[in-house]
Protein backbone atom coordinates (compact mmCIF):
# COMPACT_ATOMS: atom_id res chain seq x y z
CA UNK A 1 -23.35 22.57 -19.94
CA UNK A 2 -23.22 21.78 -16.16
CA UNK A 3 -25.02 18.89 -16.58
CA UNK A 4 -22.19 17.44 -19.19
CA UNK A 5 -19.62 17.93 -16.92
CA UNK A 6 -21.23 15.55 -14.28
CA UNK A 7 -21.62 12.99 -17.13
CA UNK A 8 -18.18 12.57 -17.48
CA UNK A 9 -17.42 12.73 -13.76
CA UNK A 10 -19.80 10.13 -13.50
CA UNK A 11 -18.50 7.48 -15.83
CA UNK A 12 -14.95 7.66 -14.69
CA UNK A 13 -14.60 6.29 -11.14
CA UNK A 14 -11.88 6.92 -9.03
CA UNK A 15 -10.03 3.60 -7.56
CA UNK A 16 -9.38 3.62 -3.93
CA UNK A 17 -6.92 1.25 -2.43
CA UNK A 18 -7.42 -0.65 1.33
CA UNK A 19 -3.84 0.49 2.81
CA UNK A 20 -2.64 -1.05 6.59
CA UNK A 21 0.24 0.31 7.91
CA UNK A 22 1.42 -1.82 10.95
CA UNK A 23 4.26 -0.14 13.35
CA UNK A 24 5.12 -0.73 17.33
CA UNK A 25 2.45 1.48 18.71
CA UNK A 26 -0.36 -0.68 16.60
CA UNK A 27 -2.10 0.07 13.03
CA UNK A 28 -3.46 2.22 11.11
CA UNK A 29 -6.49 1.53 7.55
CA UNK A 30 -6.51 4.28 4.95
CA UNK A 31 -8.21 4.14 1.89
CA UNK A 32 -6.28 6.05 -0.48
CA UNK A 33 -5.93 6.47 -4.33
CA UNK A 34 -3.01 4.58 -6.34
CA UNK A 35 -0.91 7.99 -6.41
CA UNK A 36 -1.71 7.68 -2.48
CA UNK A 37 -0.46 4.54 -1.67
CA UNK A 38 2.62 4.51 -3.99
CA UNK A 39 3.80 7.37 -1.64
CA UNK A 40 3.10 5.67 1.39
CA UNK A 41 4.92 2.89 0.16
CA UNK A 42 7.62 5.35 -0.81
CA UNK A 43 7.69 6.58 3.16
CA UNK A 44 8.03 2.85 4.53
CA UNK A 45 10.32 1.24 1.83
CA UNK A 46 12.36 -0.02 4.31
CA UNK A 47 9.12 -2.55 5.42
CA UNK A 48 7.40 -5.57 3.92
CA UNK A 49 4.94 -4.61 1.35
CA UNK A 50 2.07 -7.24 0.76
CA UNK A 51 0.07 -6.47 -2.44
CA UNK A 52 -3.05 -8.40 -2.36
CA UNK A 53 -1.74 -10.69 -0.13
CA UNK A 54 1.52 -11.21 -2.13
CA UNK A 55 4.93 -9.98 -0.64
CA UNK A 56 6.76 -7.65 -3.21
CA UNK A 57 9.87 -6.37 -3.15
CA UNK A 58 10.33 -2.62 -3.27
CA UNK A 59 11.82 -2.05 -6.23
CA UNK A 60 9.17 -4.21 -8.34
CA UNK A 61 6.68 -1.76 -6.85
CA UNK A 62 6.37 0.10 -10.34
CA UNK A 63 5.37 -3.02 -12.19
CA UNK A 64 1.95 -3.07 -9.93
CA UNK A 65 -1.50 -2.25 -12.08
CA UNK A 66 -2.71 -0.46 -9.13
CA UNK A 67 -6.39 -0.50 -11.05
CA UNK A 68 -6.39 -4.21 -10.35
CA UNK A 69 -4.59 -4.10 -6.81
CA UNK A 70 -7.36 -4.25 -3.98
CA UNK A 71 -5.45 -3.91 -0.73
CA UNK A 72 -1.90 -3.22 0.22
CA UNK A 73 -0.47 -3.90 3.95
CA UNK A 74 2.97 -2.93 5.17
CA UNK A 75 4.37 -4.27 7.75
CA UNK A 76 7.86 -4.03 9.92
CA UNK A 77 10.06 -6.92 8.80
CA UNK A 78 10.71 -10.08 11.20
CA UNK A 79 13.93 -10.38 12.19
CA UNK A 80 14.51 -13.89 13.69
CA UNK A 81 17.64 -15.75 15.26
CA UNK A 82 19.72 -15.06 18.12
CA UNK A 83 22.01 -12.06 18.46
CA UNK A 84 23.79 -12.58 21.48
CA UNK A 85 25.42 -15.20 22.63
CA UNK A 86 25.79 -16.02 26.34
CA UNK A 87 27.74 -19.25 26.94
């Protein structure tokens, strides 16, 4: 009976997911499973979120099929142009 039990283990695989989170004191890899990452991306909404290399907007994050999604990276957004002005 034990033996059946590792069968089915053994066909179903569990997909892990190549995270980088980048913030001002450097960066950090996790591997983590889809359930995983969606709540890291959760935590740093606020950040760009690269999906295989892709740029996606928070709120399309649902529409990901994380069992085809190899690596996620988040990122602090760039904020460009000048905000004082000193004539």
């Amino acid at each position: 009976m034990n033996e059946n039990k590792e069968s089915k283990n053994q066909g179903k695989e569990t997909k892990i997911i190549k995270v980088e989170v980048a913030d001002v004191s450097g960066h950090q890899t996790l591997m983590l499973k889809p359930q995983e990452t969606i709540e890291v991306i959760e935590n740093n909404a606020d950040k760009w979120i690269f999906v295989d290399d892709q740029l996606v907007d928070y709120q399309h994050v649902p529409e990901i099929d994380w069992n085809q999604t190899e690596s996620v990276r988040i990122l602090p957004g760039l904020v460009g142009g000048v905000t004082n002005y000193y004539w």
